[in-house]
PDB file of N, CA and C in Angstrom:
ATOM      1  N   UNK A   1       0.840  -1.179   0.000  1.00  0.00           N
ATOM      2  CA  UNK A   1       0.000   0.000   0.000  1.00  0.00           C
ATOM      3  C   UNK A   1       0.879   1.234   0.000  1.00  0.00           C
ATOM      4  N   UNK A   2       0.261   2.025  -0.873  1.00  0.00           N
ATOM      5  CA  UNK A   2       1.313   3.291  -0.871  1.00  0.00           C
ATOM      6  C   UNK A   2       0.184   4.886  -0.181  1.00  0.00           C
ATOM      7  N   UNK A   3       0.549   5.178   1.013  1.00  0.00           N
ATOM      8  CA  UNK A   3       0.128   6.187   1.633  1.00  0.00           C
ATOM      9  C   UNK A   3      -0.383   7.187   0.440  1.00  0.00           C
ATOM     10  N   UNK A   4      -1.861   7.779   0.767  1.00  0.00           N
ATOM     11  CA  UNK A   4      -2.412   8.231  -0.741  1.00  0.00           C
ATOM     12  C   UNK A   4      -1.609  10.035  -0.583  1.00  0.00           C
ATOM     13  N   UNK A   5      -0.944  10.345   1.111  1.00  0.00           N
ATOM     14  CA  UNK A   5      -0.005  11.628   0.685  1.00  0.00           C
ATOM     15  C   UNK A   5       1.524  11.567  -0.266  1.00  0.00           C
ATOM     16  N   UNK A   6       1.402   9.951  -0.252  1.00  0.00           N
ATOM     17  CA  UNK A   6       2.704   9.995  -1.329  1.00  0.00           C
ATOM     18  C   UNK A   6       2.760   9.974  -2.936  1.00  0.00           C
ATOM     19  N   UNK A   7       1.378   9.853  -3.288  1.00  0.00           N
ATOM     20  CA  UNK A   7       1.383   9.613  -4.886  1.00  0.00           C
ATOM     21  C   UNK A   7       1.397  11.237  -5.474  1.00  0.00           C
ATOM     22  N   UNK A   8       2.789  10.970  -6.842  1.00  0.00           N
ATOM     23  CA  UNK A   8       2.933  12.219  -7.041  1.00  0.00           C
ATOM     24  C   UNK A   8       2.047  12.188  -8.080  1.00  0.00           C
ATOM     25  N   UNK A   9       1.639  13.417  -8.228  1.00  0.00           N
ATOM     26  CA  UNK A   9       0.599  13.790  -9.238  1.00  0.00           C
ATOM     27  C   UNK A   9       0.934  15.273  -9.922  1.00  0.00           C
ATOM     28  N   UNK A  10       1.775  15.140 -10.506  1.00  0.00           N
ATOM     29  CA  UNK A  10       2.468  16.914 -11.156  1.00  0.00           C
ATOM     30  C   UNK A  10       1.772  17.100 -12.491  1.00  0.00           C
ATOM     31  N   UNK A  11       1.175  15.623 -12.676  1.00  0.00           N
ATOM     32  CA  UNK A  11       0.724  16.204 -14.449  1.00  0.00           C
ATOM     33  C   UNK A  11       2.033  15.907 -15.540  1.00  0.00           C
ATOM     34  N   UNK A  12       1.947  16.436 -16.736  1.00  0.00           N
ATOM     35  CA  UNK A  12       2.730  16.656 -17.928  1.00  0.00           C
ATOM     36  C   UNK A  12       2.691  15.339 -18.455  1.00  0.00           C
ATOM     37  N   UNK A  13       3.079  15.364 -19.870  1.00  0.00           N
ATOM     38  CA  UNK A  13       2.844  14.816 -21.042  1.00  0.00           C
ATOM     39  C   UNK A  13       3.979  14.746 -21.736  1.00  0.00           C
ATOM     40  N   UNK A  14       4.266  13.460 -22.417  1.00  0.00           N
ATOM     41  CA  UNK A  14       5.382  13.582 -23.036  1.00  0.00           C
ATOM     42  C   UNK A  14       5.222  12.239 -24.446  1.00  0.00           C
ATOM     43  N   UNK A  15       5.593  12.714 -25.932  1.00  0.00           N
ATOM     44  CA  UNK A  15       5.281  11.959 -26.764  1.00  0.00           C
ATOM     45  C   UNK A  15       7.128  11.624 -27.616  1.00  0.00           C
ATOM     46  N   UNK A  16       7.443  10.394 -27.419  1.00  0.00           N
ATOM     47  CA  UNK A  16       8.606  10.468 -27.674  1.00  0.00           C
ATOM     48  C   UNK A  16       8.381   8.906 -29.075  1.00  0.00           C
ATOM     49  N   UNK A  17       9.444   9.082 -29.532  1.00  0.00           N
ATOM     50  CA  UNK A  17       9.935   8.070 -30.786  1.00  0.00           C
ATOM     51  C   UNK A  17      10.679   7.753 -30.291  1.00  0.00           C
ATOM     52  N   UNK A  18      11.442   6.361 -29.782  1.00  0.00           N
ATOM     53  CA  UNK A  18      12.107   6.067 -30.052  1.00  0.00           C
ATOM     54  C   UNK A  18      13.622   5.025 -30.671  1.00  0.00           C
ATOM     55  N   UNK A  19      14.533   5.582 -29.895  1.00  0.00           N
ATOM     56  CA  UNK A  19      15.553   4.885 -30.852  1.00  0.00           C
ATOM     57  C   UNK A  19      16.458   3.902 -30.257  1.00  0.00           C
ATOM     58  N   UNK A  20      16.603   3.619 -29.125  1.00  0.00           N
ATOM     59  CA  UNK A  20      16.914   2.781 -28.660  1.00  0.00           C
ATOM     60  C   UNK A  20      16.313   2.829 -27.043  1.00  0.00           C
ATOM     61  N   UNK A  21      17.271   1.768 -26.249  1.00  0.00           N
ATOM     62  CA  UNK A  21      16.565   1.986 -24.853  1.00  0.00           C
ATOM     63  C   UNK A  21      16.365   3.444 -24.293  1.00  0.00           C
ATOM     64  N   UNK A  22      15.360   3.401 -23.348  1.00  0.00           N
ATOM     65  CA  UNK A  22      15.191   4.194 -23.064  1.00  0.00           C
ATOM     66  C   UNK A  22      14.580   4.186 -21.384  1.00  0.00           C
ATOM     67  N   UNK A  23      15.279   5.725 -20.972  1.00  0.00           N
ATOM     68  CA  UNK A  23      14.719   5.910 -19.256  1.00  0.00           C
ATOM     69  C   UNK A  23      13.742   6.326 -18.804  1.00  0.00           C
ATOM     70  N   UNK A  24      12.842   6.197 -18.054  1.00  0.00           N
ATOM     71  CA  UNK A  24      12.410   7.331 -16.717  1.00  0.00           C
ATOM     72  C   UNK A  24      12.621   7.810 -16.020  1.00  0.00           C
ATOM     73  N   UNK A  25      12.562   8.910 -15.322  1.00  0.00           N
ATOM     74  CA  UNK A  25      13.345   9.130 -14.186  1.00  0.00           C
ATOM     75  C   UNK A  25      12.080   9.713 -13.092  1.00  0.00           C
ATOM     76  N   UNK A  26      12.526   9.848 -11.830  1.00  0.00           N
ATOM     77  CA  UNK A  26      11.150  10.522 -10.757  1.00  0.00           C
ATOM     78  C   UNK A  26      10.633  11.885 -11.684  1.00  0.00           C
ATOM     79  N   UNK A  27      11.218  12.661 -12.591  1.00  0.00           N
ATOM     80  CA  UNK A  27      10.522  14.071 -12.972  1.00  0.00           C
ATOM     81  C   UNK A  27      10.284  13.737 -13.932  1.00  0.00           C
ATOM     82  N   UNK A  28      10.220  12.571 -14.757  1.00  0.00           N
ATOM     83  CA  UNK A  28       9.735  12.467 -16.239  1.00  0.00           C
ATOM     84  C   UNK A  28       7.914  12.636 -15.796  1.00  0.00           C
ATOM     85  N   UNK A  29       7.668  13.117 -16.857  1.00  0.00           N
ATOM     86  CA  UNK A  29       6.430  13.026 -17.306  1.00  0.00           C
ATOM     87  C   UNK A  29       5.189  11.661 -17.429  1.00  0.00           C
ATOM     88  N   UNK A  30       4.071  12.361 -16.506  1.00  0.00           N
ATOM     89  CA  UNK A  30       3.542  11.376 -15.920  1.00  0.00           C
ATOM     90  C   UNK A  30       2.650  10.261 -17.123  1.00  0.00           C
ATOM     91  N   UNK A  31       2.455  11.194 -17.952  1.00  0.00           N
ATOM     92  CA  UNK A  31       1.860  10.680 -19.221  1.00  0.00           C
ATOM     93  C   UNK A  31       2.614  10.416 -20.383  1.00  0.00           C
ATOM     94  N   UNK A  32       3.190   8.944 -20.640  1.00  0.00           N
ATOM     95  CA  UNK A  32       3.497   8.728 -21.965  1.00  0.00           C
ATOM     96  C   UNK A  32       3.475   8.311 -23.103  1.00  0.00           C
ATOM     97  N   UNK A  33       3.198   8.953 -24.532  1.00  0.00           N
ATOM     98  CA  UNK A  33       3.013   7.977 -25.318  1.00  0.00           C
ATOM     99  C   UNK A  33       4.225   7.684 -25.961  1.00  0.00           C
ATOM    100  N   UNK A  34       4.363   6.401 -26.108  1.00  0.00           N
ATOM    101  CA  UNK A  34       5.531   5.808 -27.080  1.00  0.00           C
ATOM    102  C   UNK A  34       5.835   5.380 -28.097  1.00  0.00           C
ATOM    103  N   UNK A  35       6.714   5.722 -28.724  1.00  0.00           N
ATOM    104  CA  UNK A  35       6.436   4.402 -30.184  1.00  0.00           C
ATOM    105  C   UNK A  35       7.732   4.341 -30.306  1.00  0.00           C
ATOM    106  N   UNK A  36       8.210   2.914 -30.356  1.00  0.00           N
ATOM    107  CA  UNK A  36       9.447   2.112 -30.651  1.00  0.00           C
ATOM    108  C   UNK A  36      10.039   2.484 -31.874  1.00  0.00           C
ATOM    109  N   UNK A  37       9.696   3.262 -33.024  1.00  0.00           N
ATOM    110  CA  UNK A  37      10.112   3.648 -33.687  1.00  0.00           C
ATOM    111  C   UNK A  37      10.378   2.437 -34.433  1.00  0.00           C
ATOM    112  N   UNK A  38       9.811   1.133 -34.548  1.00  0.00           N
ATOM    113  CA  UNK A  38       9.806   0.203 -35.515  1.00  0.00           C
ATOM    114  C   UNK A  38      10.575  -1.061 -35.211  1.00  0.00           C
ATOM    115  N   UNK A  39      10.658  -1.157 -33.824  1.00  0.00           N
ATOM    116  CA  UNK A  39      12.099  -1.859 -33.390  1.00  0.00           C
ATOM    117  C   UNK A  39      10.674  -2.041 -31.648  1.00  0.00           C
ATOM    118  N   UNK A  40      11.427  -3.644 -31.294  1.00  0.00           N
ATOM    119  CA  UNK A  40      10.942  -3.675 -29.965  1.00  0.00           C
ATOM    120  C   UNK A  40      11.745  -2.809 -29.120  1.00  0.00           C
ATOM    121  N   UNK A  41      11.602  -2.455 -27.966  1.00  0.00           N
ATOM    122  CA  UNK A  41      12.254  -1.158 -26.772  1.00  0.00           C
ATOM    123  C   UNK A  41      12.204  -1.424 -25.329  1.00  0.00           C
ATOM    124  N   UNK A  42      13.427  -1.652 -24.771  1.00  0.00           N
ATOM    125  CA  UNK A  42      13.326  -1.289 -23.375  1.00  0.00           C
ATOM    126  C   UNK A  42      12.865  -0.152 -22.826  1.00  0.00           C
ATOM    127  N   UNK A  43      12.461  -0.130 -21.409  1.00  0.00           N
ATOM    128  CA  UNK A  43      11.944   1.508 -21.098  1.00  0.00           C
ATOM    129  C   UNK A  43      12.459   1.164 -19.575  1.00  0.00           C
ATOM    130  N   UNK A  44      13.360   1.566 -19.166  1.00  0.00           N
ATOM    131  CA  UNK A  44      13.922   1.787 -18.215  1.00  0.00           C
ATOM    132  C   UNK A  44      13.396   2.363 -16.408  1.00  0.00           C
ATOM    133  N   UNK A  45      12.860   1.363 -15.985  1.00  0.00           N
ATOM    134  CA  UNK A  45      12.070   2.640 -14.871  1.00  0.00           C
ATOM    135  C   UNK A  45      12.769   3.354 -13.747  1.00  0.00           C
ATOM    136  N   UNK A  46      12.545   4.074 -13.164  1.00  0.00           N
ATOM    137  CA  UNK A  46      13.530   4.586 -11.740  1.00  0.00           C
ATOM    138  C   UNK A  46      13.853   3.128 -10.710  1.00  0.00           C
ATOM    139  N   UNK A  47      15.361   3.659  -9.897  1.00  0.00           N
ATOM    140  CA  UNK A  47      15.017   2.623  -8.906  1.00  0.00           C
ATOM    141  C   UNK A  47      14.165   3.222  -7.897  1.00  0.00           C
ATOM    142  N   UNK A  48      13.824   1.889  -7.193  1.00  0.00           N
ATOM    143  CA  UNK A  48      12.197   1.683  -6.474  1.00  0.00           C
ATOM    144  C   UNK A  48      12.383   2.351  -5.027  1.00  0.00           C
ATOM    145  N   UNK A  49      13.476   2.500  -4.316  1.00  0.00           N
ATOM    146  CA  UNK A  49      13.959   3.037  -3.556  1.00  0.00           C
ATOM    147  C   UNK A  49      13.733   4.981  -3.384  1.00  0.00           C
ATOM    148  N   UNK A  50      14.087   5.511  -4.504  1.00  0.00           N
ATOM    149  CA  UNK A  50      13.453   7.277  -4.965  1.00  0.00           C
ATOM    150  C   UNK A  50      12.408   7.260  -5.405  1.00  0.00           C
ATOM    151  N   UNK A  51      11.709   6.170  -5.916  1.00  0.00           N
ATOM    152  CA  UNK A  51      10.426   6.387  -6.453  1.00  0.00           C
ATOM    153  C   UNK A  51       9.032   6.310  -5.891  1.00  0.00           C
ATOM    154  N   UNK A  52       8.694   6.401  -4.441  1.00  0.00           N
ATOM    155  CA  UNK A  52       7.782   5.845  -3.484  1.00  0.00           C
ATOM    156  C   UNK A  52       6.714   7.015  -4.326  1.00  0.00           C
ATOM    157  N   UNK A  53       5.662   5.729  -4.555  1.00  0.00           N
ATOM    158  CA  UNK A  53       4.210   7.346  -5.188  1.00  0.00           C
ATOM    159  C   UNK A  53       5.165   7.323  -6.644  1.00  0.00           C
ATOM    160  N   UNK A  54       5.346   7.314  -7.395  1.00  0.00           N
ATOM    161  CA  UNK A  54       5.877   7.614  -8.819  1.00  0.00           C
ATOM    162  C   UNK A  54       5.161   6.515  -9.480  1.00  0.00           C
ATOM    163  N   UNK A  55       4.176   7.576 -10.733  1.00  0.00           N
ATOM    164  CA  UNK A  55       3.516   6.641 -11.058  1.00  0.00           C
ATOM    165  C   UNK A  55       3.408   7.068 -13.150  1.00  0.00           C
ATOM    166  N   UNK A  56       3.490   6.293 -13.947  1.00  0.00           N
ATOM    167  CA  UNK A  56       3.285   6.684 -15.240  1.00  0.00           C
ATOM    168  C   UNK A  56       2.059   5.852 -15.733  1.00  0.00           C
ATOM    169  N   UNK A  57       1.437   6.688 -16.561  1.00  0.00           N
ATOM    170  CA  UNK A  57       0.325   6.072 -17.868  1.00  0.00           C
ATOM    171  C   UNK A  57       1.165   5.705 -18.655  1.00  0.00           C
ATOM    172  N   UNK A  58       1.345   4.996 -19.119  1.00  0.00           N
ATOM    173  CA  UNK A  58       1.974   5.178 -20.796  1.00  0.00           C
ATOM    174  C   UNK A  58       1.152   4.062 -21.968  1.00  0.00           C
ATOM    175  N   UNK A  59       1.208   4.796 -22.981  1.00  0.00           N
ATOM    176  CA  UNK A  59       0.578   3.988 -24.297  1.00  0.00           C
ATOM    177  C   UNK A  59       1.136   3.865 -25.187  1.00  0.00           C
ATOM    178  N   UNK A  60       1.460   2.781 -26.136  1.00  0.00           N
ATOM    179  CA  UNK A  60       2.224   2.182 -27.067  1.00  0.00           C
ATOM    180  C   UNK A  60       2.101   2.376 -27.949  1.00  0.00           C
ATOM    181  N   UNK A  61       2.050   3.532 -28.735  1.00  0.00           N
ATOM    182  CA  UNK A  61       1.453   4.125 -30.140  1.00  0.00           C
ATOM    183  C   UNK A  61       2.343   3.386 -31.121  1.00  0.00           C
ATOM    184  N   UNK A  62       3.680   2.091 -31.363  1.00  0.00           N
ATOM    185  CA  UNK A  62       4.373   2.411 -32.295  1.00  0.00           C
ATOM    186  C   UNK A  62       3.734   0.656 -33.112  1.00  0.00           C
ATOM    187  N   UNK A  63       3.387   0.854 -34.321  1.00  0.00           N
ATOM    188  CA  UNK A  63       3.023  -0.598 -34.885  1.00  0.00           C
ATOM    189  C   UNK A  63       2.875  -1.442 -34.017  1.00  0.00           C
ATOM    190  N   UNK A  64       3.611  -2.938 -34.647  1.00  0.00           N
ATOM    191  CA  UNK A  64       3.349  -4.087 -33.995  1.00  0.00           C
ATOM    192  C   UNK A  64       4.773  -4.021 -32.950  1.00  0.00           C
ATOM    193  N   UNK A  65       5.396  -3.112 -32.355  1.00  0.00           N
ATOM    194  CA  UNK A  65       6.528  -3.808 -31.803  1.00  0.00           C
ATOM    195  C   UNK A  65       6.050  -3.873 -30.154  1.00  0.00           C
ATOM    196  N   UNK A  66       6.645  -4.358 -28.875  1.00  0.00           N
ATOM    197  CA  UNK A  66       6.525  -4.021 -28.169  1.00  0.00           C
ATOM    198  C   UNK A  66       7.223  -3.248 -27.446  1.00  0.00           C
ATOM    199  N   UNK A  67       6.937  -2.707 -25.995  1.00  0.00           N
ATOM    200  CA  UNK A  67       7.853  -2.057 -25.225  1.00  0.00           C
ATOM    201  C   UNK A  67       7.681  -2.450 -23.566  1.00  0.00           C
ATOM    202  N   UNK A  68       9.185  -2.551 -23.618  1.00  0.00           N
ATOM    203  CA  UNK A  68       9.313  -3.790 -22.338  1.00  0.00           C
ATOM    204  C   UNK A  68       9.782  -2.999 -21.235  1.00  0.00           C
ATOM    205  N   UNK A  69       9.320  -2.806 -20.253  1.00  0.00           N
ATOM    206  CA  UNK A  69       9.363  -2.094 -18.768  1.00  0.00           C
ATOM    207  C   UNK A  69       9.905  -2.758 -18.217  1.00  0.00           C
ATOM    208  N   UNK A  70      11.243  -2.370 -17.422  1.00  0.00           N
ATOM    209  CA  UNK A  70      12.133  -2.644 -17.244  1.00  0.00           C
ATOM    210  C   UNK A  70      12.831  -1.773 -15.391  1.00  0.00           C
ATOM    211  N   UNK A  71      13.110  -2.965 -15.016  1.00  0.00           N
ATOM    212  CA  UNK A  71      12.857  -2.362 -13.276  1.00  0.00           C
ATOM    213  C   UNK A  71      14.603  -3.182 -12.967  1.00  0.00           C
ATOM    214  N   UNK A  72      15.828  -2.625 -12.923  1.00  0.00           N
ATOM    215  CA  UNK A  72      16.953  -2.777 -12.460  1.00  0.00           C
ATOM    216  C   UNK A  72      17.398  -4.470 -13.169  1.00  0.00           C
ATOM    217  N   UNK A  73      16.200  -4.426 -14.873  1.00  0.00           N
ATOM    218  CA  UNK A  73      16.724  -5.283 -15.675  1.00  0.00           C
ATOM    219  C   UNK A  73      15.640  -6.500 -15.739  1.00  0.00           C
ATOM    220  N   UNK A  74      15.089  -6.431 -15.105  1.00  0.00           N
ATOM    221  CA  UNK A  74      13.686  -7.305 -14.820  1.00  0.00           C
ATOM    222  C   UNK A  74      12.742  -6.669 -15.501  1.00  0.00           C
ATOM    223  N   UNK A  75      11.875  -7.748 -16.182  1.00  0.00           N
ATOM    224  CA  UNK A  75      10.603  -7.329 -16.573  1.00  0.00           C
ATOM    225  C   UNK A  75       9.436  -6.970 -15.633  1.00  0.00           C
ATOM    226  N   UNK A  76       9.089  -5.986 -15.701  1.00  0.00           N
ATOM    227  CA  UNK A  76       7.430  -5.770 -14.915  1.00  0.00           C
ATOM    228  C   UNK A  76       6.819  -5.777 -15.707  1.00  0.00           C
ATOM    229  N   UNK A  77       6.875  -5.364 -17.496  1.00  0.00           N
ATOM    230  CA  UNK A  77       5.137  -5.948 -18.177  1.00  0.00           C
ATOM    231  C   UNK A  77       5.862  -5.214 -19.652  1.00  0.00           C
ATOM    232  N   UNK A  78       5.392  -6.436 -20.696  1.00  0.00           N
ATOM    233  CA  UNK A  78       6.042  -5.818 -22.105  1.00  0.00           C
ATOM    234  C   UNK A  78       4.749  -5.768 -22.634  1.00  0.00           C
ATOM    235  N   UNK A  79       4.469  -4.599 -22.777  1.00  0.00           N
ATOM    236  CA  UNK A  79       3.023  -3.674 -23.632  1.00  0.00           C
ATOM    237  C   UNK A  79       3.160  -4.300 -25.244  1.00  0.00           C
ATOM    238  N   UNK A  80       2.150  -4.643 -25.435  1.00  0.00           N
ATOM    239  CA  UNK A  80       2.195  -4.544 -26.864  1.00  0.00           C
ATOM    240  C   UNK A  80       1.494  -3.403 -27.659  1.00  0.00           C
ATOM    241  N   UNK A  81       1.470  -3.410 -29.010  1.00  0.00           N
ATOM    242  CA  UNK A  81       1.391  -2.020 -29.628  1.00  0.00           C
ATOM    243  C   UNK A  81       0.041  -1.882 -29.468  1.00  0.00           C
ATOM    244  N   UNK A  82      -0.655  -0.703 -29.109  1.00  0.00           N
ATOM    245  CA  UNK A  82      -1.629  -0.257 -29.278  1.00  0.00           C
ATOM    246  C   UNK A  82      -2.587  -0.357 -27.685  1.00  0.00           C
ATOM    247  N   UNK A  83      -1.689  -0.812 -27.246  1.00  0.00           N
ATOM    248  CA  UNK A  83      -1.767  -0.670 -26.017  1.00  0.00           C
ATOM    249  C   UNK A  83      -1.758  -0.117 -24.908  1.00  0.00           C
ATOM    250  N   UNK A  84      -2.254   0.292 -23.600  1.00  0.00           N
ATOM    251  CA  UNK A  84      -2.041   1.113 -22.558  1.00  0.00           C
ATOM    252  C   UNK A  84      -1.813   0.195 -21.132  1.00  0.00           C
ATOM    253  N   UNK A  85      -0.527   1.028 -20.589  1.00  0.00           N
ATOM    254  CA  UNK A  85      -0.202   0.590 -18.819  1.00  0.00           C
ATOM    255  C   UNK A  85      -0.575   0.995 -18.146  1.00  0.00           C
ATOM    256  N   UNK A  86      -0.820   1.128 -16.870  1.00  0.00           N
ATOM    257  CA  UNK A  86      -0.421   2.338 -15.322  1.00  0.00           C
ATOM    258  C   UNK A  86       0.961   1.166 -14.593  1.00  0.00           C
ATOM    259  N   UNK A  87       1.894   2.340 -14.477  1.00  0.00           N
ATOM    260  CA  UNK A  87       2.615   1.548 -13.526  1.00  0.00           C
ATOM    261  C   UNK A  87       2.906   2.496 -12.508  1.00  0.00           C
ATOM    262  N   UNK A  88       2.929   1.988 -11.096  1.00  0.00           N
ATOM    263  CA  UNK A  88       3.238   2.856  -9.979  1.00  0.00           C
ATOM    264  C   UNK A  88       4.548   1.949  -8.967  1.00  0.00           C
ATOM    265  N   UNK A  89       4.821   2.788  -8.446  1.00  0.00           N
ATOM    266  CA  UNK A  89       6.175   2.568  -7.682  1.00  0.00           C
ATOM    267  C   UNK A  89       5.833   2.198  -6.002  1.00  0.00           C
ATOM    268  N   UNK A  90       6.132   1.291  -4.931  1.00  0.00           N
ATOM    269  CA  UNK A  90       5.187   1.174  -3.769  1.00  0.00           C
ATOM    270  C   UNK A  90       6.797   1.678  -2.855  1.00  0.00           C
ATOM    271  N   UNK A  91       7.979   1.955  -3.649  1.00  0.00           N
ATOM    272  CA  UNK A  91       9.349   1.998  -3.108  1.00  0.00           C
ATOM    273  C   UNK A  91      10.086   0.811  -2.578  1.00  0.00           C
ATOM    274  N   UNK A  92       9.012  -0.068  -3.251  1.00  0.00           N
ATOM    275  CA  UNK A  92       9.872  -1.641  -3.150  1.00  0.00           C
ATOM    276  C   UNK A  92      10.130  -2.387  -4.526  1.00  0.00           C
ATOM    277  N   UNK A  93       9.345  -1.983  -4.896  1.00  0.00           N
ATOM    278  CA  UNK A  93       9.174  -2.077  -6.935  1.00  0.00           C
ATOM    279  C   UNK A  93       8.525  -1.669  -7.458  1.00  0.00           C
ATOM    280  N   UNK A  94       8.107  -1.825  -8.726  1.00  0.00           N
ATOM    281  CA  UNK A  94       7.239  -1.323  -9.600  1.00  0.00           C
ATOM    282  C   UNK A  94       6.068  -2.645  -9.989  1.00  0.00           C
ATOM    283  N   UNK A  95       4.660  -2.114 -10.084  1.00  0.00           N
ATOM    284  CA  UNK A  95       3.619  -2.743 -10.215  1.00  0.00           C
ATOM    285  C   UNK A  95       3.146  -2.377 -11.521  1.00  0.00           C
ATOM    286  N   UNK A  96       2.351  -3.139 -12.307  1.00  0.00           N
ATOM    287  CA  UNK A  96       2.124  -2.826 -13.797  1.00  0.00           C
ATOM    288  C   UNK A  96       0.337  -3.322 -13.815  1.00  0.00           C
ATOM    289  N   UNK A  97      -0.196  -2.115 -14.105  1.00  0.00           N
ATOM    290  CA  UNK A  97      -1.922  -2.352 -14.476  1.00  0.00           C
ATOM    291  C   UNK A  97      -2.130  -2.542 -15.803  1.00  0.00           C
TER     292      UNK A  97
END
């Protein structure tokens, strides 16, 4: 359970292509859409430790590839295209809706 004064909620939006792996970090943008740019994609999440309450939407705008969420190299959930996540952070790991 994550205390409901810890979930951050700042807003912003972010629509990226891309080109190889790729990060999150605690100030990235809470909303993302993605597209692999034609190629399957890692997506890198924060460690779980800074991230207590850190939480992203993200949706898979790119064809058929997927994009694989990625927690200190571990899978938490590979989206396929056309698809939408929620993943939130409890500061012990990351959970994938």
């Amino acid at each position: 359970r994550v205390p409901s004064q810890n979930i951050r909620s700042t807003g912003g939006w972010a629509e990226t292509v891309l080109t190889g792996d790729h990060g999150l970090g605690v100030t990235s943008a809470q909303f993302q859409k993605l597209d692999g740019g034609g190629s399957n994609r890692n997506v890198h999440l924060p460690d779980p430790p800074q991230s207590v309450g850190v939480w992203f939407f993200v949706s898979n705008v790119g064809g058929s590839h997927d994009l694989v969420f990625l927690e200190g190299g571990v899978t938490v959930i590979s989206l396929p295209s056309d698809e939408d996540g929620f993943l939130v952070c409890n500061g012990f790991n990351w959970t994938a809706f």
